[in-house]
Protein backbone atom coordinates (compact mmCIF):
# COMPACT_ATOMS: atom_id res chain seq x y z
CA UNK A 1 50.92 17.92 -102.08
CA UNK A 2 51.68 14.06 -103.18
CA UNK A 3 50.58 13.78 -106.95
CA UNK A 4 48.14 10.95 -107.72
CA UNK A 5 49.17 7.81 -108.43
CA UNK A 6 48.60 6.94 -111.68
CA UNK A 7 50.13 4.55 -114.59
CA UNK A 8 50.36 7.39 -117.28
CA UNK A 9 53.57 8.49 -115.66
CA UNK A 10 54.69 10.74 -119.20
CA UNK A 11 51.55 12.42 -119.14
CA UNK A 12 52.08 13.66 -115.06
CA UNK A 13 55.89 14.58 -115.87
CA UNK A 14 54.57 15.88 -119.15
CA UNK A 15 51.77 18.05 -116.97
CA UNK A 16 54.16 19.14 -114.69
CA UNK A 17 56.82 20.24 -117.35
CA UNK A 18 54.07 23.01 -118.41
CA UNK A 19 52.99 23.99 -114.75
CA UNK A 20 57.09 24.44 -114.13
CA UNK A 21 57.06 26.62 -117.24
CA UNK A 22 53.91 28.58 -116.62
CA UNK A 23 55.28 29.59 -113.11
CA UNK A 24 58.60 30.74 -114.75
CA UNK A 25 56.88 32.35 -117.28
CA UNK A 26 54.60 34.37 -114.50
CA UNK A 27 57.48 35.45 -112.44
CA UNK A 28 58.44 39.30 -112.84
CA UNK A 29 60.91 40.27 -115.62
CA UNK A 30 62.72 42.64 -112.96
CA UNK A 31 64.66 39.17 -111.94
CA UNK A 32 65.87 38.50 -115.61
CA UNK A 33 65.84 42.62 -116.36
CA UNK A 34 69.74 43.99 -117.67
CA UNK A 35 71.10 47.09 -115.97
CA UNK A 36 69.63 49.40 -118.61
CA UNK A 37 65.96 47.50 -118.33
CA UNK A 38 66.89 48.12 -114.55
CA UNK A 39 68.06 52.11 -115.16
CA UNK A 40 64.98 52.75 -117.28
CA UNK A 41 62.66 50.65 -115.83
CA UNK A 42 62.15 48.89 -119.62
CA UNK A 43 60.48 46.05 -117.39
CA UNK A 44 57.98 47.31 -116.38
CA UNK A 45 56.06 47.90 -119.87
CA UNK A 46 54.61 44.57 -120.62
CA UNK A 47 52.44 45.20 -117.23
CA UNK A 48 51.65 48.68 -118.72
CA UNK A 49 50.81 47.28 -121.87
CA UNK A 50 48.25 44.99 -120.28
CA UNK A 51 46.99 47.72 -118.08
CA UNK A 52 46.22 50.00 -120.99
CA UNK A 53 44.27 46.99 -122.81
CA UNK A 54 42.11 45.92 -119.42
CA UNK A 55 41.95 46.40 -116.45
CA UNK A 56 44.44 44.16 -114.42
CA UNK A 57 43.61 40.97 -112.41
CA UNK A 58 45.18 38.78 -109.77
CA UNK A 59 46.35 36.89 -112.53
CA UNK A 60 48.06 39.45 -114.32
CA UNK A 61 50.09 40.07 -111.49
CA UNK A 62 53.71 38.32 -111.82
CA UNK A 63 55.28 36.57 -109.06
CA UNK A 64 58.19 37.41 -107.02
CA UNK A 65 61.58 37.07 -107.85
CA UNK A 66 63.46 34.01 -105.93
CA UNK A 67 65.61 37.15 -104.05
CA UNK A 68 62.30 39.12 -103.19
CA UNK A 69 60.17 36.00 -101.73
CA UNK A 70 60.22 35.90 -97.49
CA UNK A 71 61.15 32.40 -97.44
CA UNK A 72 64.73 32.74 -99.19
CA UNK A 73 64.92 36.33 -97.30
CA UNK A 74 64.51 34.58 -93.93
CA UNK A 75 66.78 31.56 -94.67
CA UNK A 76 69.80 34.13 -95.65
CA UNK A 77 68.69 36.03 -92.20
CA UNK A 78 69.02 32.79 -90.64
CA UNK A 79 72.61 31.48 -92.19
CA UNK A 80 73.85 34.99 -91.28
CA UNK A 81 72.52 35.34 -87.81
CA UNK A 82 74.00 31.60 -86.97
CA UNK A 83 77.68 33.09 -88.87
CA UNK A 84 77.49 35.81 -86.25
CA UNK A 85 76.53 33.18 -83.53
CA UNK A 86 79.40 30.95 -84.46
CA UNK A 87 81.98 33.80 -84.01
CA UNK A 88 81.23 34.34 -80.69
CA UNK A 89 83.45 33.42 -78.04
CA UNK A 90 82.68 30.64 -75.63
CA UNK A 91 82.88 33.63 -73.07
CA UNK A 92 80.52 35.72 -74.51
CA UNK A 93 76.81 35.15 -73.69
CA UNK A 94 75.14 37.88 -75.32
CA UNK A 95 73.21 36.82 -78.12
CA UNK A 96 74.04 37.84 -81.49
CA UNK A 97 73.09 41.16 -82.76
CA UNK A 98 69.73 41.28 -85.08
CA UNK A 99 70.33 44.17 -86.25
CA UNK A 100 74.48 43.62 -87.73
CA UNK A 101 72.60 40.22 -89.36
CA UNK A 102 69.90 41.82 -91.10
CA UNK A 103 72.79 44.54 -92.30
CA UNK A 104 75.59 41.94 -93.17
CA UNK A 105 72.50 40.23 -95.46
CA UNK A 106 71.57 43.51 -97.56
CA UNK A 107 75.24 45.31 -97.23
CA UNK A 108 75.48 45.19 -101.10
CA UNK A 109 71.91 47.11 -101.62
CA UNK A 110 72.46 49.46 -99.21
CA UNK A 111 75.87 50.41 -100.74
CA UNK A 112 74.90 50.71 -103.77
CA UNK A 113 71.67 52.64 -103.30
CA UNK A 114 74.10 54.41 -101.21
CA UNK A 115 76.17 55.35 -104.07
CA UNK A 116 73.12 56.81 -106.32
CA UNK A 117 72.47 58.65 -103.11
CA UNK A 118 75.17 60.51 -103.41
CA UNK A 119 75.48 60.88 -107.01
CA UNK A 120 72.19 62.46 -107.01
CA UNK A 121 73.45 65.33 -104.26
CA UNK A 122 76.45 65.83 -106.64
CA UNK A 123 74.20 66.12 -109.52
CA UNK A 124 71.81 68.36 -108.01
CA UNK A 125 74.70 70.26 -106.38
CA UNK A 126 75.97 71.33 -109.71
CA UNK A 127 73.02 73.11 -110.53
CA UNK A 128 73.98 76.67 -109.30
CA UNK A 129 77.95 76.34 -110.10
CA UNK A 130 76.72 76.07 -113.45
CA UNK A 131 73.96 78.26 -113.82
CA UNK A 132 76.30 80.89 -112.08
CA UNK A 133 78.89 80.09 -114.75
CA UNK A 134 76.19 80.79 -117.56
CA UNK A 135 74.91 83.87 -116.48
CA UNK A 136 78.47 85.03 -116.23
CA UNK A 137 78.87 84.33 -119.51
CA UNK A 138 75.93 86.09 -121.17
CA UNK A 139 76.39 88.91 -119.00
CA UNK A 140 80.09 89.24 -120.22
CA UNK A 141 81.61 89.34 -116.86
CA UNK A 142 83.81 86.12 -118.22
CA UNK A 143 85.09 86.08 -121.47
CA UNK A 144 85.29 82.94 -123.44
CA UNK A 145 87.58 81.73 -126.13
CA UNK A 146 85.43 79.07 -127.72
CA UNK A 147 82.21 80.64 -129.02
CA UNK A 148 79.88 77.06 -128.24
CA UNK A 149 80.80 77.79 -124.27
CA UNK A 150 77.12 78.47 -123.38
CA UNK A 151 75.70 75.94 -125.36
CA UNK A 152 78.41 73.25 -123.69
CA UNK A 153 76.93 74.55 -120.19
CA UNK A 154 73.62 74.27 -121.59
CA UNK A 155 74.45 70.66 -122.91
CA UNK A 156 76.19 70.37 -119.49
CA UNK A 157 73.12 71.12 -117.28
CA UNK A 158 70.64 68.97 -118.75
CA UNK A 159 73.05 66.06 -118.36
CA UNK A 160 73.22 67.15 -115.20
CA UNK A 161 69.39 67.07 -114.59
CA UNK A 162 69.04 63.82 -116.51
CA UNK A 163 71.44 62.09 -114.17
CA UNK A 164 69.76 63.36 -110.97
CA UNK A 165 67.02 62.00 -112.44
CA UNK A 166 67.92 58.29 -112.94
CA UNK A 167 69.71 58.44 -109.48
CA UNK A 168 66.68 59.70 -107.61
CA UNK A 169 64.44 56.85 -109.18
CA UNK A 170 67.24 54.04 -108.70
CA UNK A 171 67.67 55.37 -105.09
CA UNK A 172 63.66 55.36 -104.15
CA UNK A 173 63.28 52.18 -105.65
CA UNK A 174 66.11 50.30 -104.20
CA UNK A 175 65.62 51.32 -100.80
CA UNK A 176 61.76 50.80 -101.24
CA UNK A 177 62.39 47.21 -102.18
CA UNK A 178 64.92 47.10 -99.50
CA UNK A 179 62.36 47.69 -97.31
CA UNK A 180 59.77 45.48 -98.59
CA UNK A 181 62.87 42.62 -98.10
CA UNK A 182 63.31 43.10 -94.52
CA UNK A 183 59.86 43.65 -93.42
CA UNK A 184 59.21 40.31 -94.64
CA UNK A 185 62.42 38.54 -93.01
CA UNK A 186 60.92 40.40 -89.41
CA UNK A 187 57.27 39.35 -90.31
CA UNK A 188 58.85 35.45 -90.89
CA UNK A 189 60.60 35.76 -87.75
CA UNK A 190 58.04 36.59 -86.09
CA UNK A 191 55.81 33.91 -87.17
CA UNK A 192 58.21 31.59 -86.60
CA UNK A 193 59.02 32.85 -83.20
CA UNK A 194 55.28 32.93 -82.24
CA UNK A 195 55.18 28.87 -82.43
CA UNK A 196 58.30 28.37 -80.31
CA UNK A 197 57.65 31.16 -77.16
CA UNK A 198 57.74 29.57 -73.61
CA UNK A 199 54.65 29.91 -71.20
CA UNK A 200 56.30 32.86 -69.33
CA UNK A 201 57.30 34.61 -72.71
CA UNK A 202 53.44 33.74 -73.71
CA UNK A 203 52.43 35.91 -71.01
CA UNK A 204 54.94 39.12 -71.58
CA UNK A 205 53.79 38.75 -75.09
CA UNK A 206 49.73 38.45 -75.32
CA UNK A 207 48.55 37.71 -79.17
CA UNK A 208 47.81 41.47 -79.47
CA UNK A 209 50.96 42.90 -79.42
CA UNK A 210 52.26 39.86 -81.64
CA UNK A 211 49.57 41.59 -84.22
CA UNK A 212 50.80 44.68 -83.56
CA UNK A 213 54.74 43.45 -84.37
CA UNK A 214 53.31 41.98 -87.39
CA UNK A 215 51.55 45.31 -88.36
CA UNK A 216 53.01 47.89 -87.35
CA UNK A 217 56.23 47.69 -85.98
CA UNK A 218 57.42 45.43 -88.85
CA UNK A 219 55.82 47.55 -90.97
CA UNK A 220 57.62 50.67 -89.81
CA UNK A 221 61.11 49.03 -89.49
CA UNK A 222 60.88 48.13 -93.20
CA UNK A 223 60.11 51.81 -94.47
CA UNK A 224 63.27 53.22 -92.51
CA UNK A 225 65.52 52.04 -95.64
CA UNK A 226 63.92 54.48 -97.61
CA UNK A 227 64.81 57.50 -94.90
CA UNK A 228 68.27 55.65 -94.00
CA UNK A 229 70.27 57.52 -96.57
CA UNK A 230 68.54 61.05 -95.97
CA UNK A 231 70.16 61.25 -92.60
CA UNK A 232 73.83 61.07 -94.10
CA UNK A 233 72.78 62.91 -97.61
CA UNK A 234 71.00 65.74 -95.52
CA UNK A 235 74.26 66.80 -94.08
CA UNK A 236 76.30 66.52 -96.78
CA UNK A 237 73.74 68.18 -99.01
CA UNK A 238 74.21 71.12 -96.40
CA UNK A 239 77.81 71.76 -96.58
CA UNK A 240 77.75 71.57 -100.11
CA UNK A 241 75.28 74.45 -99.97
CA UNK A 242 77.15 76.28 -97.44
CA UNK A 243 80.26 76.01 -99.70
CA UNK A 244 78.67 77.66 -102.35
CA UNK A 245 77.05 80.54 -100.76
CA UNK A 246 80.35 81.14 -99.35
CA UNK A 247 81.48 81.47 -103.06
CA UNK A 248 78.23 83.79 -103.60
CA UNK A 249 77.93 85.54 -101.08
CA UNK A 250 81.38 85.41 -98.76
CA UNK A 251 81.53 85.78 -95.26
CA UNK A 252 77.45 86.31 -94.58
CA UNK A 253 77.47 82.41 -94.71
CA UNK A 254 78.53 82.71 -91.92
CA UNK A 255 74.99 84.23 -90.93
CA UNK A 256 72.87 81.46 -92.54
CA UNK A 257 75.39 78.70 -91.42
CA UNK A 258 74.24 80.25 -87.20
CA UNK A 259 70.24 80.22 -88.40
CA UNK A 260 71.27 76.11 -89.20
CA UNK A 261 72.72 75.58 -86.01
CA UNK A 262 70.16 77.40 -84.01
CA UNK A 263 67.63 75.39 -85.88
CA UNK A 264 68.86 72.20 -85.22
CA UNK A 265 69.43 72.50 -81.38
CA UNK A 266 65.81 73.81 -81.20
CA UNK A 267 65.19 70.69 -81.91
CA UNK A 268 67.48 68.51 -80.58
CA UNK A 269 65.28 68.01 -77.24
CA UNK A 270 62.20 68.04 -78.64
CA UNK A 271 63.62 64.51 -80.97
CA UNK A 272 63.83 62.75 -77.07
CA UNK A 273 60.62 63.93 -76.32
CA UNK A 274 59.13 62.37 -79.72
CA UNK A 275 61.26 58.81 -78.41
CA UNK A 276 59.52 59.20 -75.19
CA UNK A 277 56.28 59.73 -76.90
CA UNK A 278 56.21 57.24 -79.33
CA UNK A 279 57.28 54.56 -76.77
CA UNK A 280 54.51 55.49 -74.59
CA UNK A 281 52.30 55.62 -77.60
CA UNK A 282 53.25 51.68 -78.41
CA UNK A 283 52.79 50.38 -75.30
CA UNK A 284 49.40 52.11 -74.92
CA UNK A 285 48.31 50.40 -78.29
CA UNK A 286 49.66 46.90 -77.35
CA UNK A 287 47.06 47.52 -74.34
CA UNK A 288 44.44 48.46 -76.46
CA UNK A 289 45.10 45.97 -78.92
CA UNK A 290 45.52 42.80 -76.17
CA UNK A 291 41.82 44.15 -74.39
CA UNK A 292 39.90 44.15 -77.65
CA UNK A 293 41.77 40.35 -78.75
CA UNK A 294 40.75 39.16 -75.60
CA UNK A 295 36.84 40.65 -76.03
CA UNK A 296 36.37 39.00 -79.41
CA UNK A 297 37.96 36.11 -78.20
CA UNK A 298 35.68 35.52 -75.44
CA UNK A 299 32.43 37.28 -76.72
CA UNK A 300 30.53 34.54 -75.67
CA UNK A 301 31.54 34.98 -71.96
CA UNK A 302 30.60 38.69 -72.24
CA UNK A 303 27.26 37.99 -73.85
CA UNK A 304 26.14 35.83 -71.02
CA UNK A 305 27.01 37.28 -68.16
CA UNK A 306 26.06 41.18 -69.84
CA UNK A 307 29.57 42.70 -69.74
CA UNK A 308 29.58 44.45 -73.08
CA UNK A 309 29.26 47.86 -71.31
CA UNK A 310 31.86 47.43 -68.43
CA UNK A 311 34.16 46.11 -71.27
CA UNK A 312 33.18 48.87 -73.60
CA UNK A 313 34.23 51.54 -70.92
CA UNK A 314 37.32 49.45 -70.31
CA UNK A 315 38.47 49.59 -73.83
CA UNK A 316 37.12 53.69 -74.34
CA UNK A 317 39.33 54.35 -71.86
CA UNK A 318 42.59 52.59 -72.95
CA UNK A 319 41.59 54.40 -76.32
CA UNK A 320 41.81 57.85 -74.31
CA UNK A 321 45.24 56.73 -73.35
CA UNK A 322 46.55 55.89 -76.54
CA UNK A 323 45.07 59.05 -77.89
CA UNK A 324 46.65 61.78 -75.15
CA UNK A 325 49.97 60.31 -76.22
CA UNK A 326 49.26 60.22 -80.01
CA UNK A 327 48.37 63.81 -79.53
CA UNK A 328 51.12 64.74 -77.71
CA UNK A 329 53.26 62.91 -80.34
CA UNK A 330 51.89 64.77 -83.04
CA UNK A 331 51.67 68.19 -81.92
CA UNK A 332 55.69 67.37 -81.23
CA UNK A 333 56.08 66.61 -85.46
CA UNK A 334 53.92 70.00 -85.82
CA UNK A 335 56.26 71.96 -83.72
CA UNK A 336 58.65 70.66 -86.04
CA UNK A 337 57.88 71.02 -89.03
CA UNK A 338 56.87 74.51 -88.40
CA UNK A 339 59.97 75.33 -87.12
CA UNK A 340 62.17 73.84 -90.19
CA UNK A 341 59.72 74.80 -93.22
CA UNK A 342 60.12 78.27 -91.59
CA UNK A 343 63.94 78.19 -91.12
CA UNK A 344 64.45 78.92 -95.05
CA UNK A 345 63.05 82.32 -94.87
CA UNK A 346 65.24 82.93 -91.89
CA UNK A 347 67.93 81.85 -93.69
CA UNK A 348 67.38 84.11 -96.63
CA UNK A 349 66.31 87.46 -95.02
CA UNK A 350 69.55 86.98 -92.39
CA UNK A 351 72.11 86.35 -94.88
CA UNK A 352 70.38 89.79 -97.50
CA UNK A 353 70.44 91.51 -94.24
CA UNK A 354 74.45 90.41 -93.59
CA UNK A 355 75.01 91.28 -97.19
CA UNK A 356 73.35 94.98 -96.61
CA UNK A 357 75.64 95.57 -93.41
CA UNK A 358 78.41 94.72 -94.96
CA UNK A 359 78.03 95.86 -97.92
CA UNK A 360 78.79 92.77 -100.31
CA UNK A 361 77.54 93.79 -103.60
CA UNK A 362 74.80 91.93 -104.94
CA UNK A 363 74.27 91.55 -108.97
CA UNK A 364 72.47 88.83 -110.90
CA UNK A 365 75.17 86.56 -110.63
CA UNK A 366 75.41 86.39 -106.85
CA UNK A 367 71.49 86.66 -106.37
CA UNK A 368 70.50 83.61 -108.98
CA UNK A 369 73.12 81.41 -107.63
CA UNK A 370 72.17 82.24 -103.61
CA UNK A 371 68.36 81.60 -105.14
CA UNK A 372 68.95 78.01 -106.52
CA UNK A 373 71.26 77.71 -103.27
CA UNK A 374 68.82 77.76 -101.16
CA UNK A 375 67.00 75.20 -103.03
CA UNK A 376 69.64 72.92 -102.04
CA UNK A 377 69.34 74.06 -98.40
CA UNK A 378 65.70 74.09 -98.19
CA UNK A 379 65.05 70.60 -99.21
CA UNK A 380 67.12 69.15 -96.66
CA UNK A 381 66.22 71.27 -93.97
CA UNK A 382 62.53 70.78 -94.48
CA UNK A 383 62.97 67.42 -94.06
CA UNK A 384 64.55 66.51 -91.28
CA UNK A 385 61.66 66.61 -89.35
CA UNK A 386 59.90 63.73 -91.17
CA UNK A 387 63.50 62.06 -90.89
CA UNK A 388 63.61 62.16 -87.07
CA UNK A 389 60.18 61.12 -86.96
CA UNK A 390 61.00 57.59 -89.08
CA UNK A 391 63.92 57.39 -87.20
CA UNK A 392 62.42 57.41 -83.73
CA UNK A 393 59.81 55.51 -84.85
CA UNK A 394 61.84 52.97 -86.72
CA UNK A 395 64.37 52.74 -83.26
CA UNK A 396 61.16 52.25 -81.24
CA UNK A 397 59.48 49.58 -83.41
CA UNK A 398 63.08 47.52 -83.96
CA UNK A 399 63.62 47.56 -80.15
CA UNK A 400 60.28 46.07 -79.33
CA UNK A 401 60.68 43.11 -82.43
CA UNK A 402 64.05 42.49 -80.80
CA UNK A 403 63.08 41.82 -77.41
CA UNK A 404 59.98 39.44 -78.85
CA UNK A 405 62.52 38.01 -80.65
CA UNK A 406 65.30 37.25 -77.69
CA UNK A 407 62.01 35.87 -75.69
CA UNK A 408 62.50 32.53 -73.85
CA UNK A 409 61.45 29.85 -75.92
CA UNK A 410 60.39 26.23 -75.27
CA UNK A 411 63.47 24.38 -73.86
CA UNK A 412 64.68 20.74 -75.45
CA UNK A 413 63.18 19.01 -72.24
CA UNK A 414 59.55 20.01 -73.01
CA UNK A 415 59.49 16.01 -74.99
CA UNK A 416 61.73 13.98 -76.83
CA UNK A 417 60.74 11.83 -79.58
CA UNK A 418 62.35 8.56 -80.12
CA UNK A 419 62.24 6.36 -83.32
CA UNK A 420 63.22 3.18 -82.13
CA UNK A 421 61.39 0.38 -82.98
CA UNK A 422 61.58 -1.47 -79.12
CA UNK A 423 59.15 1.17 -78.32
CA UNK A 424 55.55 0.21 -79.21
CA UNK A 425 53.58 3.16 -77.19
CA UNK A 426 53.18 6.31 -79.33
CA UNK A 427 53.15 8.15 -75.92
CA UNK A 428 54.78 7.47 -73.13
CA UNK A 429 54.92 9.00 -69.52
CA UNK A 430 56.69 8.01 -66.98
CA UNK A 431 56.67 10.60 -63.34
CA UNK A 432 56.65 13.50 -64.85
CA UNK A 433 55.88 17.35 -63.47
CA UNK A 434 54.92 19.94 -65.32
CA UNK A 435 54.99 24.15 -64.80
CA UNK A 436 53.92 26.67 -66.74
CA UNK A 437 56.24 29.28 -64.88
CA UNK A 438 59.68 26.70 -65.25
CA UNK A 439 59.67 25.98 -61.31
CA UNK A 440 59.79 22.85 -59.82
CA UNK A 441 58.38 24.12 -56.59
CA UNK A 442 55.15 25.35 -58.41
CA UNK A 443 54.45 22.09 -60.50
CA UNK A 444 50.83 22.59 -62.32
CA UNK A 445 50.94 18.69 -62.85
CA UNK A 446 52.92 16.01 -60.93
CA UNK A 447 53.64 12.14 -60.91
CA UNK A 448 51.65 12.12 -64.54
CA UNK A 449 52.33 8.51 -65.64
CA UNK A 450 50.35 7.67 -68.92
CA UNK A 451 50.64 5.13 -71.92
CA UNK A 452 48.62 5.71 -75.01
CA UNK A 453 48.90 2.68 -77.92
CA UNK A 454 49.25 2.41 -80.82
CA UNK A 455 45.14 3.06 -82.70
CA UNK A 456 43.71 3.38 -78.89
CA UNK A 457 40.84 6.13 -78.36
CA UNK A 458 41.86 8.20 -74.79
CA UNK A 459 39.48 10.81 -72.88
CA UNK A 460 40.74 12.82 -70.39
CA UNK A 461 38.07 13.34 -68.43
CA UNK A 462 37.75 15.64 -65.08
CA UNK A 463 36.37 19.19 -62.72
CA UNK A 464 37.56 22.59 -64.78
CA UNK A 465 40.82 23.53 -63.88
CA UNK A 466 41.75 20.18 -63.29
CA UNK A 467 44.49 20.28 -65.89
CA UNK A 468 43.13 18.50 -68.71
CA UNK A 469 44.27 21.10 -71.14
CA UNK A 470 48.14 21.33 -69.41
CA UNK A 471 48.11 17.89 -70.08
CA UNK A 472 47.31 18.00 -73.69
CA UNK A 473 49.65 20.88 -74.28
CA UNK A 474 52.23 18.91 -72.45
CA UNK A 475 52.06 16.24 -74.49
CA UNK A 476 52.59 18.93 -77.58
CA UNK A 477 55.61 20.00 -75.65
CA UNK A 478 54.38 23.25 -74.79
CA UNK A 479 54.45 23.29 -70.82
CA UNK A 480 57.94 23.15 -69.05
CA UNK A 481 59.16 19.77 -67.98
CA UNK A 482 60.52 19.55 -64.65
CA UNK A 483 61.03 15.94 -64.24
CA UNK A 484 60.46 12.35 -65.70
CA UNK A 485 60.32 11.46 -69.29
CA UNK A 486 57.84 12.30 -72.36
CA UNK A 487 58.51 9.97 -75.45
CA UNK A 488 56.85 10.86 -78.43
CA UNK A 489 57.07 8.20 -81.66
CA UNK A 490 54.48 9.58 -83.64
CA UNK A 491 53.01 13.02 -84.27
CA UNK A 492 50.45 11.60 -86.10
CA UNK A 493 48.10 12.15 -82.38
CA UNK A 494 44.53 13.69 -82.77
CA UNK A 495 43.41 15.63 -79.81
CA UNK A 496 39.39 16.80 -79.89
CA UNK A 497 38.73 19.24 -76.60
CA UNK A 498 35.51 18.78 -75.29
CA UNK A 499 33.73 21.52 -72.87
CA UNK A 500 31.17 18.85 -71.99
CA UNK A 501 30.50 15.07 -71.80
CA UNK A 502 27.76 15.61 -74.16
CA UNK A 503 29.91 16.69 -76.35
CA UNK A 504 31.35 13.26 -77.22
CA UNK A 505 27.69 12.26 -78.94
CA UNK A 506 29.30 13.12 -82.50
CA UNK A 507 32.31 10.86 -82.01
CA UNK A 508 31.08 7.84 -79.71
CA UNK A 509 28.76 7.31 -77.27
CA UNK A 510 30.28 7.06 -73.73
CA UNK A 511 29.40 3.96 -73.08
CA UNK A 512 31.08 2.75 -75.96
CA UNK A 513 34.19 4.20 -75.09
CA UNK A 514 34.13 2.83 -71.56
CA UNK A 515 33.31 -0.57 -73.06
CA UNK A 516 35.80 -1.14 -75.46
CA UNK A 517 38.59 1.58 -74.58
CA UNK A 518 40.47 3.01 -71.70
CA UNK A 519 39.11 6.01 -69.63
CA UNK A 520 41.50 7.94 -67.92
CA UNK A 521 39.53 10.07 -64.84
């Protein structure tokens, strides 16, 4: 907003000095926070502080850092998705890839929650090669020269556990504001895109399933960050474990290591039935969701003519849809998860029952260290169900955005607005056609000549479905041009829609406007 004008000048600038310095004040200390304030999360405590004293308001919340806010987020995704554009060949008519922009803008926090990824499956990996080490030690299989050995592995461990610690934190908090950054780039994008669709892209997209990108498929794109790194650390996590109950055990690895690879191709068609599902799942929501916009919308219609119950029904029954696949979705993750929470115990009574048939001795070296083994083994296993789940989910959702996304949009030749000053009409016609559907051959409006000056009242007056309303939303540029010329000087236009000639009591009486101004029939 324009300040006021006023004479004391020094007391505005003055004014605005200390609303500039507020603001900065209010703005999180995580954007000024040092790497150990970061590490220990040090910046969080004047926020605790205030919680203990009261409870916390809207105004006690700080603003967003500059790098966290959606508008800076969607002008990077913006500079880096024209960067991609721009390296394309003049051959090459694909448009540039969504996803490689939105991965070239956050490459840097990916790596580096990345790295604390994987220093947290090193960390935690350690546990049993040292715990097997200790108990070697007291035990006196191991002799030791230096007489502080277990307390060094003591020392050692808790290190150990304190930097799995840190890692784990840095790692869920990076990716979770990761996530946080690119569901608000998609949600912008969206928005944007929204204002810009073409009439034919208007129709593939209804203002439901627009709510339901901005919901839910945004929503589930940005929470894949957090998963992203458990598909890579899962594996790795595994053959770290299966190296060390090789040590442990020997060759009845090999037993556990078949009980994996059983358990995994279980489940390797059941992950395209969960794609299938969830896509059919979508769509039946974006039908749901598009029949209930269009009921509120036009509750008034309903009301008069007594449709509530046929629409009720209607909508009851697109709910039925969307539930058989939900269910059949779900029941898909159960069958999952029962299978992998269970796999552990396979895993464990398979590779005793190797050990007993080939008689590998077992002491209290070998059993501890296969014990906190298959720690290691049954964290990742039990959660690759939840994994595939995101990442079907997060595949679906991202697919659907980026098809809105490549929609058709309102071409160039829609209006063009001219400056000049040898132009005196704010709008100008001059033979133009007009289709919703882009075809000359199926014009809505044709030969539309019309001159509207400069301060002069207009009413488009005529039968319904007449094309009063194309006209208005030509004018706005939002109905395809297929011939003449629109010239636009001015957006400054006011356009009231009127259902009814009564209607126009509040603004002028009819006569008056036929007396003194033009009437367009």
């Amino acid at each position: 907003y324009k300040p006021l004008k006023t004479d004391d000048t020094a007391d505005s600038q003055e004014v605005a000095a200390d609303s500039s310095e507020s603001t900065h004040q209010k703005v999180t200390p995580f954007a000024r926070a040092g790497i150990l304030s970061q590490m220990t999360f040090w910046w969080l405590n004047p926020l605790m502080k205030t919680g203990y004293q009261k409870p916390l308001d809207d105004k006690d919340m700080p603003l967003l850092g500059a790098a966290d806010r959606a508008q800076s987020q969607y002008s990077m995704f913006l500079e880096k998705l024209n960067k991609n554009k721009n390296k394309q060949t003049s051959h090459d008519a694909t448009p540039p890839s969504i996803l490689w922009a939105i991965v070239s803008q956050h490459k840097c926090g990916i790596m580096v929650s990345g790295l604390f990824a994987l220093l947290k499956v090193l960390t935690l990996s350690t546990g049993p090669l040292l715990l097997r080490a200790f108990i070697n030690l007291s035990t006196g299989k191991v002799t030791s020269d230096s007489k502080h050995e277990g307390y060094m592995l003591a020392a050692l461990m808790f290190i150990c556990k304190l930097c799995e610690s840190l890692s784990q934190r840095q790692w869920y908090f990076r990716t979770r504001r990761l996530g946080l950054q690119v569901r608000s780039l998609l949600s912008a994008a969206i928005y944007r895109k929204q204002q810009k669709l073409s009439s034919s892209a208007k129709m593939a997209h209804s203002s439901g399933q627009i709510m339901n990108y901005l919901t839910v498929d945004a929503y589930r794109v940005g929470e894949f960050p957090y998963w992203f790194h458990q598909t890579w650390t899962t594996v790795v996590q595994l053959c770290i474990a299966l190296v060390i109950l090789y040590s442990a055990v020997g060759a009845a690895m090999v037993s556990s290591l078949v009980v994996v690879v059983i358990t995994v191709l279980c489940n390797a068609p059941l992950a395209k039935l969960q794609h299938r599902f969830q896509s059919k799942l979508m769509e039946a929501t974006d039908a749901r969701l598009k029949a209930m916009s269009e009921s509120l919308v036009h509750m008034k219609v309903l009301k008069l003519y007594a449709w509530e119950g046929h629409f009720k029904k209607a909508i009851e029954e697109l709910r039925e849809v969307e539930y058989r696949w939900l269910s059949a979705f779900q029941l898909s993750r159960a069958y999952n998860s029962v299978l992998f929470w269970s796999s552990p115990v396979w895993v464990s009574a398979v590779t005793f029952l190797t050990c007993y048939f080939l008689e590998i001795p077992l002491d209290a070296s070998n059993v501890f260290t296969f014990i906190a083994t298959l720690r290691l083994v049954q964290d990742p296993i039990r959660a690759i169900p939840e994994v595939l789940g995101v990442v079907v989910q997060a595949k679906v959702a991202f697919t659907r955005i980026e098809k809105f996304l490549g929609a058709p949009e309102l071409n160039g030749r829609a209006k063009e607005k001219c400056s000049s000053v040898a132009i005196s009409y704010p709008v100008a016609m001059n033979s133009c056609g007009f289709s919703w559907c882009e075809d000359p051959l199926k014009p809505n409006l044709k030969d539309i000549s019309l001159v509207v000056k400069a301060g002069e009242k207009v009413a488009i007056c005529g039968e319904v479905g007449s094309g009063k309303s194309t006209l208005l939303a030509a004018m706005l540029g939002e109905v395809p041009r297929t011939q003449g010329t629109v010239i636009m000087l001015s957006n400054n236009i006011v356009f009231i829609l009127l259902s009814s000639v009564e209607d126009l009591s509040p603004f002028m009486s009819l006569a008056h406007l036929k007396r003194n101004h033009h009437c367009y029939l």
